[in-house]
PDB file of N, CA and C in Angstrom:
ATOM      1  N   UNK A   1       7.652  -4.496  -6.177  1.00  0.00           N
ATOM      2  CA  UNK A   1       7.433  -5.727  -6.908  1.00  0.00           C
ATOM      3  C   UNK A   1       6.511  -6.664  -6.124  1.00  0.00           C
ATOM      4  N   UNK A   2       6.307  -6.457  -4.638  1.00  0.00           N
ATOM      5  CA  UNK A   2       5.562  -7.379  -4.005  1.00  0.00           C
ATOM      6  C   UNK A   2       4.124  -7.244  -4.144  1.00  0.00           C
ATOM      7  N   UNK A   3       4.001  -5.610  -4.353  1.00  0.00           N
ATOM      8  CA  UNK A   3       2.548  -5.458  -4.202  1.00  0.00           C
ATOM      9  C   UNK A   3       1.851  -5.841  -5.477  1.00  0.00           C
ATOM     10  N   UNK A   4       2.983  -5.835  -6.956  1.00  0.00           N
ATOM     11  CA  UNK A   4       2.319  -6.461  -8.461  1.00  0.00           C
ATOM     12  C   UNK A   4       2.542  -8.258  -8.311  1.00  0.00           C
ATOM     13  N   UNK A   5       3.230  -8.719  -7.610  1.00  0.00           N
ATOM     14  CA  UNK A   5       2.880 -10.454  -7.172  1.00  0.00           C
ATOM     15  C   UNK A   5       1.301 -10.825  -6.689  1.00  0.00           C
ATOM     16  N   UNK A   6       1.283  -9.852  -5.969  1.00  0.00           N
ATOM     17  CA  UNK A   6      -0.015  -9.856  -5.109  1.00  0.00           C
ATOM     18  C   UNK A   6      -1.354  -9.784  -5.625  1.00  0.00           C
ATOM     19  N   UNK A   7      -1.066  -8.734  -6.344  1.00  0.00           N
ATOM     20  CA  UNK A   7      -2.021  -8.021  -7.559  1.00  0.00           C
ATOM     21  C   UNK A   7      -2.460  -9.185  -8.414  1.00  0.00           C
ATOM     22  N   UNK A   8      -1.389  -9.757  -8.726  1.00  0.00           N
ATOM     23  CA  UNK A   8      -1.599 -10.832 -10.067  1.00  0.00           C
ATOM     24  C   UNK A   8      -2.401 -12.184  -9.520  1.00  0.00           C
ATOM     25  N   UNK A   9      -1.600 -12.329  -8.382  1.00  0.00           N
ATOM     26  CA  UNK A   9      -2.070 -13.801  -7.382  1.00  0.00           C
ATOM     27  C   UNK A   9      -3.869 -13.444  -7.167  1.00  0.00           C
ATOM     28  N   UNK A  10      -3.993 -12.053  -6.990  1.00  0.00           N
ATOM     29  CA  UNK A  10      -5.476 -12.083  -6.191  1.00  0.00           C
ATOM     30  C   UNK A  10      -6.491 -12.072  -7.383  1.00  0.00           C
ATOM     31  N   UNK A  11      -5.650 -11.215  -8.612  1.00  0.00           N
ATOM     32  CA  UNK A  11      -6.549 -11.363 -10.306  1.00  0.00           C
ATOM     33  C   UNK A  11      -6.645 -12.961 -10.533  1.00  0.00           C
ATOM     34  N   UNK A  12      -5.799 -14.024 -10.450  1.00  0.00           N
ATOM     35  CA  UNK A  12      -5.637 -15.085 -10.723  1.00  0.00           C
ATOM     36  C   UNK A  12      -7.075 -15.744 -10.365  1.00  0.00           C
ATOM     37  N   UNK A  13      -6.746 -15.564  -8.667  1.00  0.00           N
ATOM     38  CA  UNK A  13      -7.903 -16.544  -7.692  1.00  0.00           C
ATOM     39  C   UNK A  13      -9.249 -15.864  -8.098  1.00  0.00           C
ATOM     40  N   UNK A  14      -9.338 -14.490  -8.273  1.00  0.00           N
ATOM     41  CA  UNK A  14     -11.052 -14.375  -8.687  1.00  0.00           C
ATOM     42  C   UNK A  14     -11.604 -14.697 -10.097  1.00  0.00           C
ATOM     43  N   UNK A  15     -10.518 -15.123 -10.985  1.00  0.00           N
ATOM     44  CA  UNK A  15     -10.619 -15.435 -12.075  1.00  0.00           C
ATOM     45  C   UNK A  15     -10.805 -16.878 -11.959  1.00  0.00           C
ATOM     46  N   UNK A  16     -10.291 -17.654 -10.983  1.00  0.00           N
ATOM     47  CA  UNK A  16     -10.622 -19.469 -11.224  1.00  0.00           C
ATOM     48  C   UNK A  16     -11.921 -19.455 -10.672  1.00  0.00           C
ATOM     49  N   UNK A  17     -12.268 -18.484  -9.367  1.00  0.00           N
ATOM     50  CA  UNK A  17     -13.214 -18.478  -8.391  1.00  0.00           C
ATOM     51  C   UNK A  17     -14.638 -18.399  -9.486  1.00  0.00           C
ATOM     52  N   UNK A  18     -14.351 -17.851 -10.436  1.00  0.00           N
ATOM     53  CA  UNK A  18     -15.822 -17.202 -11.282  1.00  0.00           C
ATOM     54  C   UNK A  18     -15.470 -18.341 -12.417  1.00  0.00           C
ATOM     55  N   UNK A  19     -14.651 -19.334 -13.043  1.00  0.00           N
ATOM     56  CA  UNK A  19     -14.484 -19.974 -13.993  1.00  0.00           C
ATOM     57  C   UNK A  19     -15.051 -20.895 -13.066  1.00  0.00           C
ATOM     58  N   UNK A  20     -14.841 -21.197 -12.252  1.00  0.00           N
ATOM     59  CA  UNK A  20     -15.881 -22.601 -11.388  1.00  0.00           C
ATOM     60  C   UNK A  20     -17.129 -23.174 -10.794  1.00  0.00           C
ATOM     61  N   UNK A  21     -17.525 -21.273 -10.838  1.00  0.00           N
ATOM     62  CA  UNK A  21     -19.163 -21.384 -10.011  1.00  0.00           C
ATOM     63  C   UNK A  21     -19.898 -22.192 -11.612  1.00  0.00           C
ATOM     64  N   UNK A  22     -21.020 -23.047 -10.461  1.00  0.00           N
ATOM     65  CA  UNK A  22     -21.969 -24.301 -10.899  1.00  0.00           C
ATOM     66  C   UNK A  22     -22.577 -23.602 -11.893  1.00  0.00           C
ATOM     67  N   UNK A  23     -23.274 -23.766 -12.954  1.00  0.00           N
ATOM     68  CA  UNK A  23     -24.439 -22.728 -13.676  1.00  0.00           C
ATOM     69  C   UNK A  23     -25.336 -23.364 -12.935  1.00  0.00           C
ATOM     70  N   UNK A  24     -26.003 -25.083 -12.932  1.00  0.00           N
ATOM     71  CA  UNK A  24     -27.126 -25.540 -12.074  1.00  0.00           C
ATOM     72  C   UNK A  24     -27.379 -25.356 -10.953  1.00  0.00           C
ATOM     73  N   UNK A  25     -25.994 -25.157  -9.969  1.00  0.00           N
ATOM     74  CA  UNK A  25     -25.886 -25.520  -8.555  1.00  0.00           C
ATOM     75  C   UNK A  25     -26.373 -24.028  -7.904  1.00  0.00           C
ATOM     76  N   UNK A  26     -25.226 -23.216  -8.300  1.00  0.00           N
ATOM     77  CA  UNK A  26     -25.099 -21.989  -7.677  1.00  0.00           C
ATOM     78  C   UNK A  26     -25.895 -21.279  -8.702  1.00  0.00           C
ATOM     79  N   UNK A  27     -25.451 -20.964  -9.819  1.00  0.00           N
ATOM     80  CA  UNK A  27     -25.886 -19.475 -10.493  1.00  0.00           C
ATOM     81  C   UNK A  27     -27.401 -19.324 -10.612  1.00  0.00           C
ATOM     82  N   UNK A  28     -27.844 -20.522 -10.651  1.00  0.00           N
ATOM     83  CA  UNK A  28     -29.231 -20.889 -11.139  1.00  0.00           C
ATOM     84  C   UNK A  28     -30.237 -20.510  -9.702  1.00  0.00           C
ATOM     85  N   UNK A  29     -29.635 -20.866  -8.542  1.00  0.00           N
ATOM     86  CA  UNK A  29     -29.695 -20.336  -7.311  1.00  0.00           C
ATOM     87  C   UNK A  29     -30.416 -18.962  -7.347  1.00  0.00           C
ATOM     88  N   UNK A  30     -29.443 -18.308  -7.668  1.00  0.00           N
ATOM     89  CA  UNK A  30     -29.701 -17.107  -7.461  1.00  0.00           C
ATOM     90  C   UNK A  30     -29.671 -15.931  -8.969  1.00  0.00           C
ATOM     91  N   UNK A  31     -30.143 -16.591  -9.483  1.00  0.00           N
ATOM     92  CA  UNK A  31     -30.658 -16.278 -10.424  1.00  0.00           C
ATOM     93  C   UNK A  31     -29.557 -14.915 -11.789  1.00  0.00           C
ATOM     94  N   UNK A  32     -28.453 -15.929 -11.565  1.00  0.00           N
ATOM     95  CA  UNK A  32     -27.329 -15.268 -12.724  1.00  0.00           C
ATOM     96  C   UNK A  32     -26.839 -16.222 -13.618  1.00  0.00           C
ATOM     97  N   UNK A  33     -27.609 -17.488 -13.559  1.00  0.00           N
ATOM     98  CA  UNK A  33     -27.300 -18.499 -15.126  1.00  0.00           C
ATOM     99  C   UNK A  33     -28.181 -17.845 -16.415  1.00  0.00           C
ATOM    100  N   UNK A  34     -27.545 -18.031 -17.390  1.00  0.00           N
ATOM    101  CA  UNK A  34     -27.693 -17.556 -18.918  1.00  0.00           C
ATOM    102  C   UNK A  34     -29.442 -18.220 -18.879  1.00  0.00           C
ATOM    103  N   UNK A  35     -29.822 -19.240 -18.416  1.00  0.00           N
ATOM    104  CA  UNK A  35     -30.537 -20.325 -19.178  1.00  0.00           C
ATOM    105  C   UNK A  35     -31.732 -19.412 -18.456  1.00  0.00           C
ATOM    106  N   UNK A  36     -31.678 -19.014 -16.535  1.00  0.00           N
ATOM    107  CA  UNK A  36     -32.782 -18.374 -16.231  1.00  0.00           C
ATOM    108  C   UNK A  36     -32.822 -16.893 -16.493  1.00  0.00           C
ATOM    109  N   UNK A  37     -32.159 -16.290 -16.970  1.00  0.00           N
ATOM    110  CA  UNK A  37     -31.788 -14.766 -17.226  1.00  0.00           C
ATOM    111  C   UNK A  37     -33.552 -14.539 -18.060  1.00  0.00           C
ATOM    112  N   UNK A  38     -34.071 -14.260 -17.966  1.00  0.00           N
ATOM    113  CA  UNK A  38     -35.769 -13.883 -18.324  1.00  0.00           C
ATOM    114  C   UNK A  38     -36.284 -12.508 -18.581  1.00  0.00           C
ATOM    115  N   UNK A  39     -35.568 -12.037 -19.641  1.00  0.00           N
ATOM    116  CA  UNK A  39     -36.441 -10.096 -19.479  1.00  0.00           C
ATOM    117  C   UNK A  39     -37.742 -10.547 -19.599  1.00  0.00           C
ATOM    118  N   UNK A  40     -38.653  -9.140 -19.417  1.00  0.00           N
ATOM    119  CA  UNK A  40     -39.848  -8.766 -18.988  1.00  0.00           C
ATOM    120  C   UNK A  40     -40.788  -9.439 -20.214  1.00  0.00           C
ATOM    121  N   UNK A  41     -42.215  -9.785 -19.999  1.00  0.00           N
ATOM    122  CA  UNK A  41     -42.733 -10.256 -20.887  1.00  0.00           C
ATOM    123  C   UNK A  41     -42.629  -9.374 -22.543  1.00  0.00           C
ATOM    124  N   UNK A  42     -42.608  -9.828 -23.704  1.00  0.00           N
ATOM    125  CA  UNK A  42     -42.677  -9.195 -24.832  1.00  0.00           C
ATOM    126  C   UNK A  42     -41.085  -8.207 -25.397  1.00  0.00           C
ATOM    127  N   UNK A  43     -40.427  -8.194 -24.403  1.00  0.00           N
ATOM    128  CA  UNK A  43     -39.216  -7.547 -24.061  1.00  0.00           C
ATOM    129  C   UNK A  43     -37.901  -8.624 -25.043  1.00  0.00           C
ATOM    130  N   UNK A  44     -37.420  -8.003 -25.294  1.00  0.00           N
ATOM    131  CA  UNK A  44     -36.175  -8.852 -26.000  1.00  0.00           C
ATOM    132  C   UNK A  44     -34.761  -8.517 -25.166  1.00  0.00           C
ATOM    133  N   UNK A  45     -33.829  -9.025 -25.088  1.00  0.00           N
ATOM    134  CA  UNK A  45     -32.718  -9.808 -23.973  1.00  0.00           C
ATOM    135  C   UNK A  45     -32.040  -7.975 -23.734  1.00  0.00           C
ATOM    136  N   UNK A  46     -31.842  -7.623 -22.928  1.00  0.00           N
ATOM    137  CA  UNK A  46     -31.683  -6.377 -22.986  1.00  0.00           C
ATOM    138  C   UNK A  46     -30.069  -6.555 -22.246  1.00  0.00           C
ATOM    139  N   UNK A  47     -29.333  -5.614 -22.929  1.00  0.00           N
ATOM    140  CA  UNK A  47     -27.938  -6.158 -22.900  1.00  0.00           C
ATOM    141  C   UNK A  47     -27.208  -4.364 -21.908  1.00  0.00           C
ATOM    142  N   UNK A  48     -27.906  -4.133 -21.550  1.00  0.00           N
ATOM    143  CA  UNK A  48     -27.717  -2.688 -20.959  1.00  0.00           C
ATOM    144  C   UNK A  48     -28.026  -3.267 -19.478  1.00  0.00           C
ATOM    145  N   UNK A  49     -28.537  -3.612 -18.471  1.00  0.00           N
ATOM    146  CA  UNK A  49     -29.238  -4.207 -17.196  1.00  0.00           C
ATOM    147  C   UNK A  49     -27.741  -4.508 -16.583  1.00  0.00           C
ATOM    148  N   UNK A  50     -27.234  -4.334 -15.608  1.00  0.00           N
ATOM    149  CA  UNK A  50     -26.164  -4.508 -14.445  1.00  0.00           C
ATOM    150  C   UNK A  50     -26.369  -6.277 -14.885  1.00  0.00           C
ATOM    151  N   UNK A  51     -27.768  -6.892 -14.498  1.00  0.00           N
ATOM    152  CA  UNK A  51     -27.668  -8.285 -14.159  1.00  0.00           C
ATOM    153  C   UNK A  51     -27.380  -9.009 -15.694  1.00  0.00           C
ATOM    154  N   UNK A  52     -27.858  -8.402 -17.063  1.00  0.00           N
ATOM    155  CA  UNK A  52     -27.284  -8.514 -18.282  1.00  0.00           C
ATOM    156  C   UNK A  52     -25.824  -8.722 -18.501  1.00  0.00           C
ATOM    157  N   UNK A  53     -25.539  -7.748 -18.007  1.00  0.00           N
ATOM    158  CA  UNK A  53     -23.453  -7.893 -17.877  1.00  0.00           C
ATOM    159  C   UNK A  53     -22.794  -8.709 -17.387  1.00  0.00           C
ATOM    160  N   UNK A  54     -23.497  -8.949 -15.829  1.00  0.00           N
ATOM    161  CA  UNK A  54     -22.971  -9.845 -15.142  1.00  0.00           C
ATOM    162  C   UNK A  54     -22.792 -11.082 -15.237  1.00  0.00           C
ATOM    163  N   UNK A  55     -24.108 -11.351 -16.390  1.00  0.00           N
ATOM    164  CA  UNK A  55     -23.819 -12.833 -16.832  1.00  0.00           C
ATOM    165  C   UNK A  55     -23.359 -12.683 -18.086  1.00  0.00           C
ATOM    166  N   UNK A  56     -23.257 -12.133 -18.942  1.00  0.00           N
ATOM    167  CA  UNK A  56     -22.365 -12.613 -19.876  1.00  0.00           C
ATOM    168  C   UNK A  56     -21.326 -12.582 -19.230  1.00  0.00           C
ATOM    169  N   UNK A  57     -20.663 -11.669 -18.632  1.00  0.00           N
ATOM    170  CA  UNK A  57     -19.241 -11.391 -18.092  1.00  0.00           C
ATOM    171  C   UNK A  57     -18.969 -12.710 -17.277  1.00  0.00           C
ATOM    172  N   UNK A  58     -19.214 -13.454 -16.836  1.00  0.00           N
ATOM    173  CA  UNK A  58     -19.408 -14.652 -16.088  1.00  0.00           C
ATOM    174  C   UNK A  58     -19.803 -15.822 -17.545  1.00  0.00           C
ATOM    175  N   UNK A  59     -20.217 -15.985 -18.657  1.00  0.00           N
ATOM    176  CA  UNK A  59     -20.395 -16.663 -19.271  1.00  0.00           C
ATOM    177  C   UNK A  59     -19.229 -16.684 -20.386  1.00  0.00           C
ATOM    178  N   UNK A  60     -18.573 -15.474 -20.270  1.00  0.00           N
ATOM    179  CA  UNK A  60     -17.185 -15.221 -21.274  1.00  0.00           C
ATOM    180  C   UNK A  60     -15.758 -15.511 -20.749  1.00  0.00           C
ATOM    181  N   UNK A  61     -16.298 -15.107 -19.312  1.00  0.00           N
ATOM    182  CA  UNK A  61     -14.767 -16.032 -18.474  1.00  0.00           C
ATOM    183  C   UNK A  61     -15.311 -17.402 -18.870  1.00  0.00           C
ATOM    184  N   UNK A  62     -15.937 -18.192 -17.916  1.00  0.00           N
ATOM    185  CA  UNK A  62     -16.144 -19.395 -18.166  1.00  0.00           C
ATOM    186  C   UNK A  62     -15.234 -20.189 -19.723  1.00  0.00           C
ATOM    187  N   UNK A  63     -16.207 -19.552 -20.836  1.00  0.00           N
ATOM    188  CA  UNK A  63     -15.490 -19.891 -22.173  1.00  0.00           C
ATOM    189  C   UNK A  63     -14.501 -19.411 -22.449  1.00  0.00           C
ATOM    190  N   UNK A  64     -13.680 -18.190 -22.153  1.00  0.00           N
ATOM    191  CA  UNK A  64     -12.837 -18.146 -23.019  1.00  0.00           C
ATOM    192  C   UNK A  64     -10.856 -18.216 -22.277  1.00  0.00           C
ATOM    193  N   UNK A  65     -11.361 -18.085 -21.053  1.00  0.00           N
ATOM    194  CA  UNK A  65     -10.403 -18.352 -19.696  1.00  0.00           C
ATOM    195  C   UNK A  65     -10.092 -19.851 -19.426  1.00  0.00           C
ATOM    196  N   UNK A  66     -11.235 -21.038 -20.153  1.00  0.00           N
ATOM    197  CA  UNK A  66     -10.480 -21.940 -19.571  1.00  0.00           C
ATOM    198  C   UNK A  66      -9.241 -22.708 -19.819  1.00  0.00           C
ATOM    199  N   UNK A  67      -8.760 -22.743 -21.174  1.00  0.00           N
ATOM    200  CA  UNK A  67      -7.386 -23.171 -21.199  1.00  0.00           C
ATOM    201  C   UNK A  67      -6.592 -22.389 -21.005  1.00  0.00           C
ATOM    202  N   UNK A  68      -6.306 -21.117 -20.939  1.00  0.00           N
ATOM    203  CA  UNK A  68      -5.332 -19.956 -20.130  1.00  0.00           C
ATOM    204  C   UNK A  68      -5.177 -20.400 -18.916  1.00  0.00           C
ATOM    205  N   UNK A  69      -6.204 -20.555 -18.263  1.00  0.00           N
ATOM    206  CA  UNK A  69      -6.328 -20.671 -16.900  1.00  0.00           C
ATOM    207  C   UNK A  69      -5.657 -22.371 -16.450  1.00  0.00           C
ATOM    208  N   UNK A  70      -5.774 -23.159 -16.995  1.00  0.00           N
ATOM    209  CA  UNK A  70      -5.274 -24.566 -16.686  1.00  0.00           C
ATOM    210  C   UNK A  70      -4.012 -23.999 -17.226  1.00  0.00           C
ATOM    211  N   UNK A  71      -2.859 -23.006 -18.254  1.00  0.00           N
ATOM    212  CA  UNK A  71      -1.767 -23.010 -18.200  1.00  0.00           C
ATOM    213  C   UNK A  71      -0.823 -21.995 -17.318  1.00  0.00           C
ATOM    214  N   UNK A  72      -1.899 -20.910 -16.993  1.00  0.00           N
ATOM    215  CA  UNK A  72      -1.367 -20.023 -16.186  1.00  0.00           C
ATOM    216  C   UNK A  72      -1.107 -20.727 -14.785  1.00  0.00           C
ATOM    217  N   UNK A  73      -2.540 -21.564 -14.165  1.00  0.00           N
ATOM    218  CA  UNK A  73      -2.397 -21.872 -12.789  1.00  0.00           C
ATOM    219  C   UNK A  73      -1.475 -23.552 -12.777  1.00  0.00           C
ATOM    220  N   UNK A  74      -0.751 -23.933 -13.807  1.00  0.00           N
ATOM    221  CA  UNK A  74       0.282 -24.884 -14.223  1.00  0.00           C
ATOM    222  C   UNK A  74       1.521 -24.028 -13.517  1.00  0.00           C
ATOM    223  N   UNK A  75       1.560 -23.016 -14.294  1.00  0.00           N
ATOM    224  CA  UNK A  75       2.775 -22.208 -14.003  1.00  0.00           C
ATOM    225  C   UNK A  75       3.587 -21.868 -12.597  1.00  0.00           C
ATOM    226  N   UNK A  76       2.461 -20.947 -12.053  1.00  0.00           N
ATOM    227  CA  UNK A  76       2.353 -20.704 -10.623  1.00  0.00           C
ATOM    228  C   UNK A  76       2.242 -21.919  -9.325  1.00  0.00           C
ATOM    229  N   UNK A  77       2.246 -22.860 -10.148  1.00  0.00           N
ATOM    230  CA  UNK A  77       1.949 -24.009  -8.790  1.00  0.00           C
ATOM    231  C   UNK A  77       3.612 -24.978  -9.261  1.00  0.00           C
ATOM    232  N   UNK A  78       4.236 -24.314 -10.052  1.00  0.00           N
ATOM    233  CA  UNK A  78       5.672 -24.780 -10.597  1.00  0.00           C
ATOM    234  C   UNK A  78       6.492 -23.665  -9.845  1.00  0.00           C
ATOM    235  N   UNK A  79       6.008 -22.097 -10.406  1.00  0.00           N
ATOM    236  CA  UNK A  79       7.151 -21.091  -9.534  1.00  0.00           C
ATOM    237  C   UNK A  79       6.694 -21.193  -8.278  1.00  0.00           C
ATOM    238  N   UNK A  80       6.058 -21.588  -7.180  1.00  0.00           N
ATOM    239  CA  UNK A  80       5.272 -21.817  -5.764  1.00  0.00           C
ATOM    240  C   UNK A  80       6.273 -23.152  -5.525  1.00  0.00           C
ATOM    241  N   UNK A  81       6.330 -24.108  -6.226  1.00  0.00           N
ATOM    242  CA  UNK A  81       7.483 -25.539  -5.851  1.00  0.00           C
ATOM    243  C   UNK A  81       8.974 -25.108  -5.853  1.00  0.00           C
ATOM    244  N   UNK A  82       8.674 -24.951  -6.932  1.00  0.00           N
ATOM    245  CA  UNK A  82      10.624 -24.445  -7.141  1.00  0.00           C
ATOM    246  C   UNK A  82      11.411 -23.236  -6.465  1.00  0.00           C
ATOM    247  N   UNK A  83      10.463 -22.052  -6.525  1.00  0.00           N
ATOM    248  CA  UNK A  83      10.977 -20.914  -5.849  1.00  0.00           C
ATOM    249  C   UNK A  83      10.302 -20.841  -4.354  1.00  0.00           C
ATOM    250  N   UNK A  84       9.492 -21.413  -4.209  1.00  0.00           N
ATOM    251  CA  UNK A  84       8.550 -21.001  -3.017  1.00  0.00           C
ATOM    252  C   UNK A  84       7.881 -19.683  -2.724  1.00  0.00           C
TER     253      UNK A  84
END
């Protein structure tokens, strides 16, 4: 049972970790925000590309994780007080 606590705790944190990165600050950085994502001239958005995935997959947490995520990490910061 300790090692599925663990499991869940470490799914949790890379899930807030990727719901928080900047799109301006960071992603845009280094070039995984939606807005600079740029296929090749004449080319249309090609949804097959590693770096294609990565940002939607990063643009679908963002949207669709964030009120889960404000009730899940509610939860855990209640069983972390009460149970320790």
């Amino acid at each position: 049972m300790l090692l599925f606590g663990n499991l869940i705790y470490v799914s949790i944190l890379l899930v807030n970790a990727i719901a928080i990165l900047s799109e301006d600050r960071f992603l845009a950085r280094i070039n995984l925000s939606s807005a600079s994502y740029d296929p090749a001239f004449g080319a249309g958005p090609d949804s097959t590309s590693a770096k294609a995935k990565v940002i939607n997959l990063i643009a679908s947490v963002r949207t669709l994780m964030r009120i889960p995520l404000i009730a899940i990490n509610t939860l855990i910061i209640i069983y972390e007080l009460v149970l320790g």
